[in-house]
PDB file of N, CA and C in Angstrom:
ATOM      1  N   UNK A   1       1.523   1.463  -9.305  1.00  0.00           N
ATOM      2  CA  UNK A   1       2.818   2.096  -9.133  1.00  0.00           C
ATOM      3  C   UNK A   1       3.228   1.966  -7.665  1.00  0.00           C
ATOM      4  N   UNK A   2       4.408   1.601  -7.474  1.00  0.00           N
ATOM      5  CA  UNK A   2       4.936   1.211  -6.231  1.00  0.00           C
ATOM      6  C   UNK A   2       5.501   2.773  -5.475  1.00  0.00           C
ATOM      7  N   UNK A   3       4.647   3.048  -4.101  1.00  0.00           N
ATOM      8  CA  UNK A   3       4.664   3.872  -3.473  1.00  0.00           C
ATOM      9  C   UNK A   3       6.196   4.291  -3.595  1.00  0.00           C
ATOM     10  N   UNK A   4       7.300   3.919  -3.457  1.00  0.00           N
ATOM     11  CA  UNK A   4       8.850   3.845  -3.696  1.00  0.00           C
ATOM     12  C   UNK A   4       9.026   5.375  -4.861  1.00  0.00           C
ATOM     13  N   UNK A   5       8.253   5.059  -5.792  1.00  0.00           N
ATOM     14  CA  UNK A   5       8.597   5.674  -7.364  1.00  0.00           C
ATOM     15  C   UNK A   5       7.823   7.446  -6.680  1.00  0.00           C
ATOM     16  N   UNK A   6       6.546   7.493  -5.676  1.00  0.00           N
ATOM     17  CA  UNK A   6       6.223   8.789  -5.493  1.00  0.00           C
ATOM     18  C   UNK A   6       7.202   9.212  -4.529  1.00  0.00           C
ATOM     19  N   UNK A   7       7.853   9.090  -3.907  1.00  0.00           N
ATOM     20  CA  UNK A   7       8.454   8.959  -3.018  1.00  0.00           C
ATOM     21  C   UNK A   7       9.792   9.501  -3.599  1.00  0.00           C
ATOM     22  N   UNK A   8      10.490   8.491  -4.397  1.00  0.00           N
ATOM     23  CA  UNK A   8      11.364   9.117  -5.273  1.00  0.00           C
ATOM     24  C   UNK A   8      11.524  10.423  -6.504  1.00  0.00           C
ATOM     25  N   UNK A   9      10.150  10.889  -6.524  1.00  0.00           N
ATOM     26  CA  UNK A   9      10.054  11.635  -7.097  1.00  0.00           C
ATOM     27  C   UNK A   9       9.964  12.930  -5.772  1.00  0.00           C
ATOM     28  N   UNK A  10       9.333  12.755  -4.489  1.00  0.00           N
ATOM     29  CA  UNK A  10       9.688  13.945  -3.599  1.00  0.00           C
ATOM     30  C   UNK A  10      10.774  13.951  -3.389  1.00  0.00           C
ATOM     31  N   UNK A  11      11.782  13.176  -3.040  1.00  0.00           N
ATOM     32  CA  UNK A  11      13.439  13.788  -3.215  1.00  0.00           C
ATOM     33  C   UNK A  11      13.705  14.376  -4.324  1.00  0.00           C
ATOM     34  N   UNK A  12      13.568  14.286  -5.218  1.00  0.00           N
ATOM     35  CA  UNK A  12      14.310  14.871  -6.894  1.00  0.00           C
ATOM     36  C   UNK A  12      13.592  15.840  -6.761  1.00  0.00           C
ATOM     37  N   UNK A  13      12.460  15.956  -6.628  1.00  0.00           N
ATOM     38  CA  UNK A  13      11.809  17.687  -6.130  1.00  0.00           C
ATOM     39  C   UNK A  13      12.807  18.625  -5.071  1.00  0.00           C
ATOM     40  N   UNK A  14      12.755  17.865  -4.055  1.00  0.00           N
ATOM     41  CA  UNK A  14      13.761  18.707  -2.989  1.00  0.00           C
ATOM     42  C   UNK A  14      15.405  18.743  -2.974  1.00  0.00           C
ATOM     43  N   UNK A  15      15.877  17.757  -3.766  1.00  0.00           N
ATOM     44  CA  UNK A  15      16.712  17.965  -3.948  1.00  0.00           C
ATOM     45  C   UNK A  15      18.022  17.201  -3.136  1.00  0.00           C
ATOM     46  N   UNK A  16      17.026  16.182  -2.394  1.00  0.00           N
ATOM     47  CA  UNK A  16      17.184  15.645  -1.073  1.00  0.00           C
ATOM     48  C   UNK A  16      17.821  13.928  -1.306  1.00  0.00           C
ATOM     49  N   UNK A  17      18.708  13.422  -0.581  1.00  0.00           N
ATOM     50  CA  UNK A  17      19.421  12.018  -0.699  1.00  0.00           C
ATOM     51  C   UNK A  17      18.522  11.230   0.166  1.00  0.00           C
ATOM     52  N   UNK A  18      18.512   9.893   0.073  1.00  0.00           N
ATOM     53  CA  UNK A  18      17.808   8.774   0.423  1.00  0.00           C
ATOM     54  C   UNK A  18      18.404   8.730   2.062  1.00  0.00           C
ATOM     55  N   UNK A  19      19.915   9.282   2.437  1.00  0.00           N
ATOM     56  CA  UNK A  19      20.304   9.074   3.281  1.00  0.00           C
ATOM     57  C   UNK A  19      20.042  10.154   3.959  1.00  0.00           C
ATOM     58  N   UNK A  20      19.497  11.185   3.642  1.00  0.00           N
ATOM     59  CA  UNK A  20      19.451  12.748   4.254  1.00  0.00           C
ATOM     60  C   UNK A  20      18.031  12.169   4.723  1.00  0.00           C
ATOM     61  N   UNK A  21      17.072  11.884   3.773  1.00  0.00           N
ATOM     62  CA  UNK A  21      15.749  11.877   4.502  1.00  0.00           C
ATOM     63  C   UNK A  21      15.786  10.491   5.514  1.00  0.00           C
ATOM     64  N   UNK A  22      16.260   9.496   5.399  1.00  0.00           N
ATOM     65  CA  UNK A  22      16.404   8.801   6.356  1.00  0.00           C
ATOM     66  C   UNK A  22      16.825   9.487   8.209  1.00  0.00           C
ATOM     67  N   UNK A  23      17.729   9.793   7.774  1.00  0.00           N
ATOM     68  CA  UNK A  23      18.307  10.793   9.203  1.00  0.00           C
ATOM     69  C   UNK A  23      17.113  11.821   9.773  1.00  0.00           C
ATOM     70  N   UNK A  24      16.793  12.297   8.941  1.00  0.00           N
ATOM     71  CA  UNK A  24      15.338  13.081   9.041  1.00  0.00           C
ATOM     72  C   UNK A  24      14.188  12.004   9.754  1.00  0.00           C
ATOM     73  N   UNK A  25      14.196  11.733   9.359  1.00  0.00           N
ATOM     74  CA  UNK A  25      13.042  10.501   9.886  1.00  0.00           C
ATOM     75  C   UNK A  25      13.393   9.592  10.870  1.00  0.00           C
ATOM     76  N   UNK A  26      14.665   9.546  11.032  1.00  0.00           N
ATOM     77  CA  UNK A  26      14.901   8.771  12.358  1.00  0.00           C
ATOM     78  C   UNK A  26      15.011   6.908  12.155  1.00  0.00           C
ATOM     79  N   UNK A  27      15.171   6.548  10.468  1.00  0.00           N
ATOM     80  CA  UNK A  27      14.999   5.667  10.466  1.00  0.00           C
ATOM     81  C   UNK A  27      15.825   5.120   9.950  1.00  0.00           C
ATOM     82  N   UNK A  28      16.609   3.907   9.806  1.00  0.00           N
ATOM     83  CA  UNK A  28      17.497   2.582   8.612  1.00  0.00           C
ATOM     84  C   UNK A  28      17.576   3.278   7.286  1.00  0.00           C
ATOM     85  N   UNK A  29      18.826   4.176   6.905  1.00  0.00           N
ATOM     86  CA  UNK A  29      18.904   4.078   5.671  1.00  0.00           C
ATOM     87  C   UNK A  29      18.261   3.121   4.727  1.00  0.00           C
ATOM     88  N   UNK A  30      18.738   1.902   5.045  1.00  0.00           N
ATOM     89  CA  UNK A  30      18.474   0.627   4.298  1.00  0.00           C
ATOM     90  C   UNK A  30      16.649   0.691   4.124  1.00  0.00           C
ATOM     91  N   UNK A  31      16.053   1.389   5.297  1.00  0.00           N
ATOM     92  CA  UNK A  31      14.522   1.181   4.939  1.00  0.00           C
ATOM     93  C   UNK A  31      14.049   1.649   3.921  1.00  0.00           C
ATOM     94  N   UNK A  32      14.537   3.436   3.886  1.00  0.00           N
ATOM     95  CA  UNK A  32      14.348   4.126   2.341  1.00  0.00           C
ATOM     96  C   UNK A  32      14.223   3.392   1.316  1.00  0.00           C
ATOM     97  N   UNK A  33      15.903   3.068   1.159  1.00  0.00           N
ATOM     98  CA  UNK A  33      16.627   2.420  -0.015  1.00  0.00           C
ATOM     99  C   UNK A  33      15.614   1.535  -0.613  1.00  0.00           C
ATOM    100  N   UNK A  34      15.593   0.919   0.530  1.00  0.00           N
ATOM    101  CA  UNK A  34      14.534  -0.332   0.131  1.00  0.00           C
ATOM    102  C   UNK A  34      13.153  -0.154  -0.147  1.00  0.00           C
ATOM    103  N   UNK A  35      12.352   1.099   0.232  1.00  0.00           N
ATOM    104  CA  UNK A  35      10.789   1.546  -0.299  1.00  0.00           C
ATOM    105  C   UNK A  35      11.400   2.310  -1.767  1.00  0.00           C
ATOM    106  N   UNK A  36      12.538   3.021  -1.921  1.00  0.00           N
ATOM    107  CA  UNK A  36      12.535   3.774  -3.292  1.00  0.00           C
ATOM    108  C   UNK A  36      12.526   2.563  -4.400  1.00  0.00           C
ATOM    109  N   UNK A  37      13.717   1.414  -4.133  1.00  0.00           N
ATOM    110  CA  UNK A  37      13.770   0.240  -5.038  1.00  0.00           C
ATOM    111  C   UNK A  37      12.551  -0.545  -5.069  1.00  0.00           C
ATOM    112  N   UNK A  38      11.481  -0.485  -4.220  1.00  0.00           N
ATOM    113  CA  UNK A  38      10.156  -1.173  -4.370  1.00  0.00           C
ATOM    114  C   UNK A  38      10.604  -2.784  -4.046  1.00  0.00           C
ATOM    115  N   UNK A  39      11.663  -2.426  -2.835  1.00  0.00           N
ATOM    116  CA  UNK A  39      11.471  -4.104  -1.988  1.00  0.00           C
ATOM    117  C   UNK A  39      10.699  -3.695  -0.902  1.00  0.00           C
ATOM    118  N   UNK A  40      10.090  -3.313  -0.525  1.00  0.00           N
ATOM    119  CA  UNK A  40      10.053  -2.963   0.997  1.00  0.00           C
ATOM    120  C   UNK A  40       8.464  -1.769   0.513  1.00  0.00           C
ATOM    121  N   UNK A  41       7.453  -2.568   1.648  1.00  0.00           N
ATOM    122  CA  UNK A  41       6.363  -1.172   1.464  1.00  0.00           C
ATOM    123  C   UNK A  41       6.661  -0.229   2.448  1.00  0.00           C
ATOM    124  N   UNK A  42       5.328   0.764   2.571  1.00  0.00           N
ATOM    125  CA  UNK A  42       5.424   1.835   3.283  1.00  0.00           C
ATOM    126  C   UNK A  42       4.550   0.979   4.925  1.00  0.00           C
ATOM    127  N   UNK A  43       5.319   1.486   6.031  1.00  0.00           N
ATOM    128  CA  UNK A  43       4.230   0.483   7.169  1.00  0.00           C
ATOM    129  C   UNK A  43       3.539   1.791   7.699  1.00  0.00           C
ATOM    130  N   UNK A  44       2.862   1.628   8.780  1.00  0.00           N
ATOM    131  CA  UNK A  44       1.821   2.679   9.242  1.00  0.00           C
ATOM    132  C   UNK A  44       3.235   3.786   9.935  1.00  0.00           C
ATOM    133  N   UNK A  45       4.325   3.160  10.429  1.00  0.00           N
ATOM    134  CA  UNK A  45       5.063   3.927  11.050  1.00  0.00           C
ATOM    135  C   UNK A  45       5.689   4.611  10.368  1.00  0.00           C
ATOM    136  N   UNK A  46       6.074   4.353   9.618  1.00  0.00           N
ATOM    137  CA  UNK A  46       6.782   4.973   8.296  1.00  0.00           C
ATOM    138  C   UNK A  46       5.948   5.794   7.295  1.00  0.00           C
ATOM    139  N   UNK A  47       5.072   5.055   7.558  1.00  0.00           N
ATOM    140  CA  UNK A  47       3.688   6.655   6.638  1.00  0.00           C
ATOM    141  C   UNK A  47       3.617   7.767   7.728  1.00  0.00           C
ATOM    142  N   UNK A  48       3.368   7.652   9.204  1.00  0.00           N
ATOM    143  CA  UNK A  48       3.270   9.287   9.698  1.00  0.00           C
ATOM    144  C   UNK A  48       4.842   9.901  10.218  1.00  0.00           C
ATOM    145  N   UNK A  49       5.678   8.891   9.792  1.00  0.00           N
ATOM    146  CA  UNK A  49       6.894   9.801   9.810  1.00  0.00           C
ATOM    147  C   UNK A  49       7.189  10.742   8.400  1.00  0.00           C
ATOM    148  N   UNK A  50       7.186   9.899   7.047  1.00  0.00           N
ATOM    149  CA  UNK A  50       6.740  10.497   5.671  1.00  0.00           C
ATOM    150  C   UNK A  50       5.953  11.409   5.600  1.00  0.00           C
ATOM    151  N   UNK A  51       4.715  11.828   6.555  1.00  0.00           N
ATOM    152  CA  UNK A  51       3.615  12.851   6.092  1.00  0.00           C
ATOM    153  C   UNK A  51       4.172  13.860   7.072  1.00  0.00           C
ATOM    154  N   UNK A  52       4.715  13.820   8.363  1.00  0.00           N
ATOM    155  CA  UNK A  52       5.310  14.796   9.374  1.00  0.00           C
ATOM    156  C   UNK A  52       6.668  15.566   8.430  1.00  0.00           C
ATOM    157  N   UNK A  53       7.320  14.382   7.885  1.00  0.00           N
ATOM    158  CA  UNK A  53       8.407  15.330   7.072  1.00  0.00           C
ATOM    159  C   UNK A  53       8.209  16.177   5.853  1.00  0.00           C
ATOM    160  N   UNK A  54       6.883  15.622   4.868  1.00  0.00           N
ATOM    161  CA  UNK A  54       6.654  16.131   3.254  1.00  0.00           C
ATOM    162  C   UNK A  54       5.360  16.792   4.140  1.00  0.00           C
ATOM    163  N   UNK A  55       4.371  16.964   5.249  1.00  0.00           N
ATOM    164  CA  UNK A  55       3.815  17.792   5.251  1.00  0.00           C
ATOM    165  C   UNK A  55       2.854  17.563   4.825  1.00  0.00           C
ATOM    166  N   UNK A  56       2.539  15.772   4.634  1.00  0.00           N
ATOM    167  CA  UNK A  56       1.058  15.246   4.128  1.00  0.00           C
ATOM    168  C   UNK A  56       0.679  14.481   4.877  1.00  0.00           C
ATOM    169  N   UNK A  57      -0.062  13.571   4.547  1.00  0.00           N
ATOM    170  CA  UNK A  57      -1.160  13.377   5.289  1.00  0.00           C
ATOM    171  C   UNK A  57      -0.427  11.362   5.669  1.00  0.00           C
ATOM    172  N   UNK A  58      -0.606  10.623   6.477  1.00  0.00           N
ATOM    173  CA  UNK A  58      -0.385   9.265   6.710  1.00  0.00           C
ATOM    174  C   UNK A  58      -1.235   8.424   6.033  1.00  0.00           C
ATOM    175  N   UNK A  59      -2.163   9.000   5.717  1.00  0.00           N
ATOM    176  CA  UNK A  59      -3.392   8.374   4.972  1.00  0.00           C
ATOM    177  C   UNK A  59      -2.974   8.423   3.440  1.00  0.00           C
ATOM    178  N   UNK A  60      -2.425   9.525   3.143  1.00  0.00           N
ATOM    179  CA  UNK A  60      -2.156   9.850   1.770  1.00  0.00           C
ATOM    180  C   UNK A  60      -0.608   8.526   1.246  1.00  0.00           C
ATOM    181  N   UNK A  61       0.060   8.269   2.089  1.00  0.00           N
ATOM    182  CA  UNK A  61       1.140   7.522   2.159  1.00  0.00           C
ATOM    183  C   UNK A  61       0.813   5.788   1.987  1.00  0.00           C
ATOM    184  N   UNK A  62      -0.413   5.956   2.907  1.00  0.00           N
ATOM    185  CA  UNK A  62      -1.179   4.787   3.128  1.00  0.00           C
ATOM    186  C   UNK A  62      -2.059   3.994   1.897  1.00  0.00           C
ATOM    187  N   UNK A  63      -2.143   4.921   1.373  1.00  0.00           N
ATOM    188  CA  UNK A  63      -3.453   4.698   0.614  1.00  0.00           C
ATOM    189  C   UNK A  63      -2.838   4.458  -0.848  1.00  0.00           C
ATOM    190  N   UNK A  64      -1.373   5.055  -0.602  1.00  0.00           N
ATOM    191  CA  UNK A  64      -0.417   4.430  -1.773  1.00  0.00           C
ATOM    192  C   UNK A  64      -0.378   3.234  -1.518  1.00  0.00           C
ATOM    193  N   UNK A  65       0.259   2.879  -0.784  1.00  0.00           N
ATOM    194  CA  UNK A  65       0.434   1.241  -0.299  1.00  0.00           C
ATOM    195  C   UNK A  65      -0.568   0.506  -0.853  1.00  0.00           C
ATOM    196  N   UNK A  66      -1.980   1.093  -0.390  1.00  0.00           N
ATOM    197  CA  UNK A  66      -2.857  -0.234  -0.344  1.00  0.00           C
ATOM    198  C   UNK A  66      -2.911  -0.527  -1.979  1.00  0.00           C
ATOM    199  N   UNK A  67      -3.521   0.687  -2.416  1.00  0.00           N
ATOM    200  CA  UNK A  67      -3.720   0.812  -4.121  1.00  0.00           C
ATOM    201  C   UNK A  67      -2.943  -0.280  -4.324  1.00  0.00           C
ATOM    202  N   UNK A  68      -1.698  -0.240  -4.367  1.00  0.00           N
ATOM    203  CA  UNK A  68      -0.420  -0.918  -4.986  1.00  0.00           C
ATOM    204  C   UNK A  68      -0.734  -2.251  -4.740  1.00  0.00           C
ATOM    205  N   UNK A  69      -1.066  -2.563  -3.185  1.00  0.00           N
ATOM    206  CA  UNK A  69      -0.834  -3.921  -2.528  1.00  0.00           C
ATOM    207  C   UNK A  69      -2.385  -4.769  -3.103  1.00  0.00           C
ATOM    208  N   UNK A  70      -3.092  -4.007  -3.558  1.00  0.00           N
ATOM    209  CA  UNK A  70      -4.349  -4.418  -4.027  1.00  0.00           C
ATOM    210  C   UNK A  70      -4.135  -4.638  -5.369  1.00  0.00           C
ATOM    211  N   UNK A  71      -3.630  -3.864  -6.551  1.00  0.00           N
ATOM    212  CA  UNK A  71      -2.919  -3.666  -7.795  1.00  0.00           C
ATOM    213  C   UNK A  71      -2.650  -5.348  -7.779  1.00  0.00           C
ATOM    214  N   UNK A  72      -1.231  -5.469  -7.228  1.00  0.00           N
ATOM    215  CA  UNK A  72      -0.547  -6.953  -7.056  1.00  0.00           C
ATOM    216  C   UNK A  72      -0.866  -8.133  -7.056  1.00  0.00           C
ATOM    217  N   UNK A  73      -2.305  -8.100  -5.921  1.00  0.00           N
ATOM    218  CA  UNK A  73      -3.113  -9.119  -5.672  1.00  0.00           C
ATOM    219  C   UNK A  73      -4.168  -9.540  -6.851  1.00  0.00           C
ATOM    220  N   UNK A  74      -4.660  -8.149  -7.444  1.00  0.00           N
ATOM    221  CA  UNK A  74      -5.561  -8.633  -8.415  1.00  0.00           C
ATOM    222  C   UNK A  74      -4.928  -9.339  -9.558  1.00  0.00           C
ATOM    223  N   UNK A  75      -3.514  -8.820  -9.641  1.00  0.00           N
ATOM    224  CA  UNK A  75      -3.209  -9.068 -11.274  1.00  0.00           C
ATOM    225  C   UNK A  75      -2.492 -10.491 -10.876  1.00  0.00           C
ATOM    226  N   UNK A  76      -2.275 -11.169  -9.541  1.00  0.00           N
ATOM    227  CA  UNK A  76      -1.366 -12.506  -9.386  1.00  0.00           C
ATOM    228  C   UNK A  76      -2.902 -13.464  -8.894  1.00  0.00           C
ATOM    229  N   UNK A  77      -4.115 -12.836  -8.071  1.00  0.00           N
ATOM    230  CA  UNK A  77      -4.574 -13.680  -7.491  1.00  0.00           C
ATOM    231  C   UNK A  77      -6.495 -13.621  -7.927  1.00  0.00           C
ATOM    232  N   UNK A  78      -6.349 -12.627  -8.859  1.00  0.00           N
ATOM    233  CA  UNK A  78      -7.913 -11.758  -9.040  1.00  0.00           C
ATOM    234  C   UNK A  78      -8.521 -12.830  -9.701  1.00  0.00           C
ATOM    235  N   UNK A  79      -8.197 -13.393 -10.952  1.00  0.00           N
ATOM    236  CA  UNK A  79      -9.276 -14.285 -11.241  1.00  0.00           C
ATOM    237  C   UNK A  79      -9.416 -15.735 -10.575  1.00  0.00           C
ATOM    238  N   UNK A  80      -8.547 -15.737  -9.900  1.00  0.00           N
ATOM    239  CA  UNK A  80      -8.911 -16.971  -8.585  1.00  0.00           C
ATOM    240  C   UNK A  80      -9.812 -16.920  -7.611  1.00  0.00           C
ATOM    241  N   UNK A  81      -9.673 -15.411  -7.488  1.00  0.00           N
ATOM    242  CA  UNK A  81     -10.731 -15.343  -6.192  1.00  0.00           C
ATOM    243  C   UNK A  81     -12.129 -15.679  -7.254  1.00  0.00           C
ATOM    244  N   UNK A  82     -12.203 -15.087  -8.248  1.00  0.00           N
ATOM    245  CA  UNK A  82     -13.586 -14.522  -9.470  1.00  0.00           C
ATOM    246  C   UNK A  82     -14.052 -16.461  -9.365  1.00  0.00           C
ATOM    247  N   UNK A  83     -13.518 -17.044  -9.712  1.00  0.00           N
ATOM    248  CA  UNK A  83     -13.524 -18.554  -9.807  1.00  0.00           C
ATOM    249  C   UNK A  83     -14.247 -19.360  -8.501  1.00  0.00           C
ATOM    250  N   UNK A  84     -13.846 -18.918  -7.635  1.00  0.00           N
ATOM    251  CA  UNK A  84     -13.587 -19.545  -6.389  1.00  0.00           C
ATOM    252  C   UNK A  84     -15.011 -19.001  -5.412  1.00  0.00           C
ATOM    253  N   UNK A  85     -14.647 -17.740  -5.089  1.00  0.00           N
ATOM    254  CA  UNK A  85     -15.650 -17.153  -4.507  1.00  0.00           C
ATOM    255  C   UNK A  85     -17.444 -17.082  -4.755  1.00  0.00           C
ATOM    256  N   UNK A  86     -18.264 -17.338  -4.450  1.00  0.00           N
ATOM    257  CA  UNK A  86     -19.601 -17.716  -4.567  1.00  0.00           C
ATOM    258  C   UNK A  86     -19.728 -16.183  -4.010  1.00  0.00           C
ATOM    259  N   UNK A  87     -20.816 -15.448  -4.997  1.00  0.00           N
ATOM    260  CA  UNK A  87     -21.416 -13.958  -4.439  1.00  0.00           C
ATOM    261  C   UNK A  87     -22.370 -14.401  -3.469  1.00  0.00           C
ATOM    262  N   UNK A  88     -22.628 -13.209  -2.855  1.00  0.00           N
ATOM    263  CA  UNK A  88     -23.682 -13.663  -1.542  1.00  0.00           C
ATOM    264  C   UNK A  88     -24.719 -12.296  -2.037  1.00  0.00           C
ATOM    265  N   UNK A  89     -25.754 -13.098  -2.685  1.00  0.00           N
ATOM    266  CA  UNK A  89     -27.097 -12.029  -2.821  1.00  0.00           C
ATOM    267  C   UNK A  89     -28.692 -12.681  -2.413  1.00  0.00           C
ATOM    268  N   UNK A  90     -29.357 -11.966  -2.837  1.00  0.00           N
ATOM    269  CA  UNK A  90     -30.879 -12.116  -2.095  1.00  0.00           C
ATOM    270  C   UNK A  90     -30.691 -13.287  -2.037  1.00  0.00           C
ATOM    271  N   UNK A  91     -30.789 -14.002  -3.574  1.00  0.00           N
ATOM    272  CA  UNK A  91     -30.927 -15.559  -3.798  1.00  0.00           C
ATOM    273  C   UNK A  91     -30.223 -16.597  -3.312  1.00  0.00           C
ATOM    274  N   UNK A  92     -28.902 -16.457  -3.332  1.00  0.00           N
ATOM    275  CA  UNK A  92     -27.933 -17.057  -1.976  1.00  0.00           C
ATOM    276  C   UNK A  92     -29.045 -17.202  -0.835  1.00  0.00           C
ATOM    277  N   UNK A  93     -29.041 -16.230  -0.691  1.00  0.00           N
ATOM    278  CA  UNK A  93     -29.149 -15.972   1.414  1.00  0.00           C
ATOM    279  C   UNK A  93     -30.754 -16.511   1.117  1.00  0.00           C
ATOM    280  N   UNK A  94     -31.646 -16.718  -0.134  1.00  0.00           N
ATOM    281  CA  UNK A  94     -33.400 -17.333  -0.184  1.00  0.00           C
ATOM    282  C   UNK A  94     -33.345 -18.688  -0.026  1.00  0.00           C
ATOM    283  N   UNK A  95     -31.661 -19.339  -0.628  1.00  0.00           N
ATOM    284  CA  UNK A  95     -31.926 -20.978  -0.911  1.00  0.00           C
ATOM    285  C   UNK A  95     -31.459 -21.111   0.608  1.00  0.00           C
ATOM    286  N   UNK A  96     -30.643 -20.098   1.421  1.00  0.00           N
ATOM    287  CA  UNK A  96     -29.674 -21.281   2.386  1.00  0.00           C
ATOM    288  C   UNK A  96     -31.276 -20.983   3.398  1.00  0.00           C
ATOM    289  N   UNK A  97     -31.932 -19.709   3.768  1.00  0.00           N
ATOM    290  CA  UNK A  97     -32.799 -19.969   4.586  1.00  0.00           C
ATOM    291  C   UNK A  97     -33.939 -21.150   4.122  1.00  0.00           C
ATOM    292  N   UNK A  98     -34.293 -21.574   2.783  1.00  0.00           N
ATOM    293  CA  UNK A  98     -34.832 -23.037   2.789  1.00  0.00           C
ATOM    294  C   UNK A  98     -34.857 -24.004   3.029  1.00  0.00           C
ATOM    295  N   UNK A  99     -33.057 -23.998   2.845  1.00  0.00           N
ATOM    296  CA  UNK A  99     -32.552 -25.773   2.784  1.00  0.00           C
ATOM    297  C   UNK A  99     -32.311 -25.162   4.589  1.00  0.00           C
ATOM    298  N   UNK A 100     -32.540 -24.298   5.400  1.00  0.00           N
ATOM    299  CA  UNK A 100     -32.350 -24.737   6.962  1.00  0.00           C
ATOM    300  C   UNK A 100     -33.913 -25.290   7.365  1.00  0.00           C
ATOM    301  N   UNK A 101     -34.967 -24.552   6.783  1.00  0.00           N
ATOM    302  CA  UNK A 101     -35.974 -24.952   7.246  1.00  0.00           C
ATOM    303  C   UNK A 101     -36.797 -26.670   7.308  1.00  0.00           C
TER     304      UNK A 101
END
């Protein structure tokens, strides 16, 4: 779920316009607009202005983002990496110290 949609749900709680909390925050209408519509993520600056105004945490703002930005990656890029990527365990790391010796 795109940080935008929790976000949009703390205005409809407060009762509050995209352009009211913008002014509040000191920032580009257009930036809101654009995290509620889910063009635009949340950046680190914009998460501790969000947690100074709702009274949470930058981490909590943050940690939306990543979820999401991780979400995205797995479902466009996850079984590529699964394909691609070689695990690195005991046995890895037993053959490469052989084949150096």
């Amino acid at each position: 779920m795109h940080p935008g949609r929790i976000l949009k749900r703390e205005l409809a709680a407060r009762d509050l316009s995209a352009n009211r909390l913008a002014l509040g925050l000191r920032v580009p209408s257009g930036r809101i607009t654009d995290i509620l519509n889910g063009k635009r993520g949340i950046t680190p600056e914009t998460a501790l202005r969000l947690a100074r105004a709702f009274g949470t945490s930058a981490d909590f703002w943050m940690n939306l983002q990543t979820r999401y930005d991780l979400a995205i990656a797995k479902e466009s890029i996850g079984a590529k990496v699964v394909m691609e990527v070689e695990r690195v365990d005991a046995a890895t790391q037993t053959r490469k110290r052989h084949k150096a010796a």
